[in-house]
N, C-alpha and C. Protein backbone atom coordinates (compact mmCIF):
# COMPACT_ATOMS: atom_id res chain seq x y z
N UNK A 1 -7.75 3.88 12.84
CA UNK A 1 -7.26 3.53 11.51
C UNK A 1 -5.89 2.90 11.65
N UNK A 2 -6.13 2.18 11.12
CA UNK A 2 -4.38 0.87 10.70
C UNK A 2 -3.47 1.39 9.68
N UNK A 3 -2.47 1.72 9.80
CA UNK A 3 -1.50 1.56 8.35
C UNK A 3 -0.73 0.06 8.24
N UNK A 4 -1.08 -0.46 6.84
CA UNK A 4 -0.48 -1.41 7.02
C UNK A 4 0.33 -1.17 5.96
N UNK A 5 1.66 -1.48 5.90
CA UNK A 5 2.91 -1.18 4.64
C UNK A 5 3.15 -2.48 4.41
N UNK A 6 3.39 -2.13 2.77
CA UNK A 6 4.16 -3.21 2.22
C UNK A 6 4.81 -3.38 1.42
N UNK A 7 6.00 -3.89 1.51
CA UNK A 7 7.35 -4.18 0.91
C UNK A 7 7.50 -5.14 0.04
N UNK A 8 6.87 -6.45 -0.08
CA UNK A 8 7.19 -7.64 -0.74
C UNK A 8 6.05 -8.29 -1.08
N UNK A 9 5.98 -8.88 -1.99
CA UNK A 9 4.89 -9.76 -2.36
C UNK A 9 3.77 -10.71 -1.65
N UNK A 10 4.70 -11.85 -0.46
CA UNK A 10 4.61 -12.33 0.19
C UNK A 10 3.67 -11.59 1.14
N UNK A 11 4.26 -10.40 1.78
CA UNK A 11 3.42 -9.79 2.67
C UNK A 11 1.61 -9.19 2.12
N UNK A 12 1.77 -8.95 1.02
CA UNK A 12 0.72 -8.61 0.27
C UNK A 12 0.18 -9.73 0.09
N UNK A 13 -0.03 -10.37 -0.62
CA UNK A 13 -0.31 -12.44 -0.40
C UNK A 13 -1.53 -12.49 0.90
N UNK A 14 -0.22 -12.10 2.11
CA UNK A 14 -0.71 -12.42 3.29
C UNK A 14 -2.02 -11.52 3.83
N UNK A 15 -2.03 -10.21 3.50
CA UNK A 15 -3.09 -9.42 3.75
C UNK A 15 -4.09 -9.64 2.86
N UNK A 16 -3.95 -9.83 1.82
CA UNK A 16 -5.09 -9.99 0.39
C UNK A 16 -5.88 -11.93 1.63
N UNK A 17 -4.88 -12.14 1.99
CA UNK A 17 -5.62 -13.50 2.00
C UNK A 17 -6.70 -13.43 3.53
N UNK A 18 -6.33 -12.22 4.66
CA UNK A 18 -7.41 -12.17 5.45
C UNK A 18 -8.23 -10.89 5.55
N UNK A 19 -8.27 -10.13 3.97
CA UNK A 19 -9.76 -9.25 3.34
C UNK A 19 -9.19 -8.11 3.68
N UNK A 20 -8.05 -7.76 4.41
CA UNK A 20 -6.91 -6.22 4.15
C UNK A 20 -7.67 -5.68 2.54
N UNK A 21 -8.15 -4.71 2.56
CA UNK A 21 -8.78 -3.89 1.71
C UNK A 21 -7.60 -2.90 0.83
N UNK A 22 -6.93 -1.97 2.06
CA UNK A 22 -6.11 -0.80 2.30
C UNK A 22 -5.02 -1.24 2.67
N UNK A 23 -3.67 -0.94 1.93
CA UNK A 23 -2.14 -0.90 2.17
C UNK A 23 -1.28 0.04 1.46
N UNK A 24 -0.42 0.28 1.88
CA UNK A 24 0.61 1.60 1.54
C UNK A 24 2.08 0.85 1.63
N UNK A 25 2.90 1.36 0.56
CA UNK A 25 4.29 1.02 0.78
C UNK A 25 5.17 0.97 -0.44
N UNK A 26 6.84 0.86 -0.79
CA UNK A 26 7.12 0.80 -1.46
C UNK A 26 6.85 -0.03 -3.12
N UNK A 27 5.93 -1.41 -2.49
CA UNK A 27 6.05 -2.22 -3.08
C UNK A 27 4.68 -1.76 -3.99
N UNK A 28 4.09 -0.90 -3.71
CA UNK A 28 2.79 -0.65 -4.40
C UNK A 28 3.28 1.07 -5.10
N UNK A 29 4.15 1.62 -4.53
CA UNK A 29 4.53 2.81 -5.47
C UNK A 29 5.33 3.53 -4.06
N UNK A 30 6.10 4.58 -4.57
CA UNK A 30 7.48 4.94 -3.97
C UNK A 30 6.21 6.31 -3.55
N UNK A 31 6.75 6.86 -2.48
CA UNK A 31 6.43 8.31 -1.70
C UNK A 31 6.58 9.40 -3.11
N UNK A 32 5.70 10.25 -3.07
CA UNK A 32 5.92 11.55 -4.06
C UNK A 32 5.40 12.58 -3.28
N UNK A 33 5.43 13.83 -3.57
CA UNK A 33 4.52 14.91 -3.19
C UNK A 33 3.55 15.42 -3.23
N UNK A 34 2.45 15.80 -2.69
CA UNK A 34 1.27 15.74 -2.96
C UNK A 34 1.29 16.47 -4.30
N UNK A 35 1.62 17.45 -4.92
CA UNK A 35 1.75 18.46 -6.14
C UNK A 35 1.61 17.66 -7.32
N UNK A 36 2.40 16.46 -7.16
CA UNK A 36 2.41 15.52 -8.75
C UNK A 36 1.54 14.46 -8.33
N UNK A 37 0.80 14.74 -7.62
CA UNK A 37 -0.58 13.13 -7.70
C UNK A 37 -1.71 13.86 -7.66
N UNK A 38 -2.66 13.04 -8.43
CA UNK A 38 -4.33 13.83 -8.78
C UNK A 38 -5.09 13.24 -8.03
N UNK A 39 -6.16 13.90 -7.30
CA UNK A 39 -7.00 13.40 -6.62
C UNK A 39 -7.99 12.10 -7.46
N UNK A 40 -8.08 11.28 -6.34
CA UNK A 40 -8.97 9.99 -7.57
C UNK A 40 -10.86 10.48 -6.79
């Protein structure tokens, strides 16, 4: 498994454009604790 993070638009751009499914990072929502997020 890959983590790919992302910070900026641009970089997101760049993954959306070769089928990157899955990304993690500030630019998509800040770190919290598991306690205040609901399982999807």
């Amino acid at each position: 498994m890959e983590v790919l993070v992302v910070e900026d638009d641009e970089t997101l751009a760049f993954l959306r454009d070769y089928g990157v499914d899955y990304a993690q990072g500030y630019l998509l929502g800040a770190p919290a604790p598991v306690r205040t997020t609901s399982l999807l």
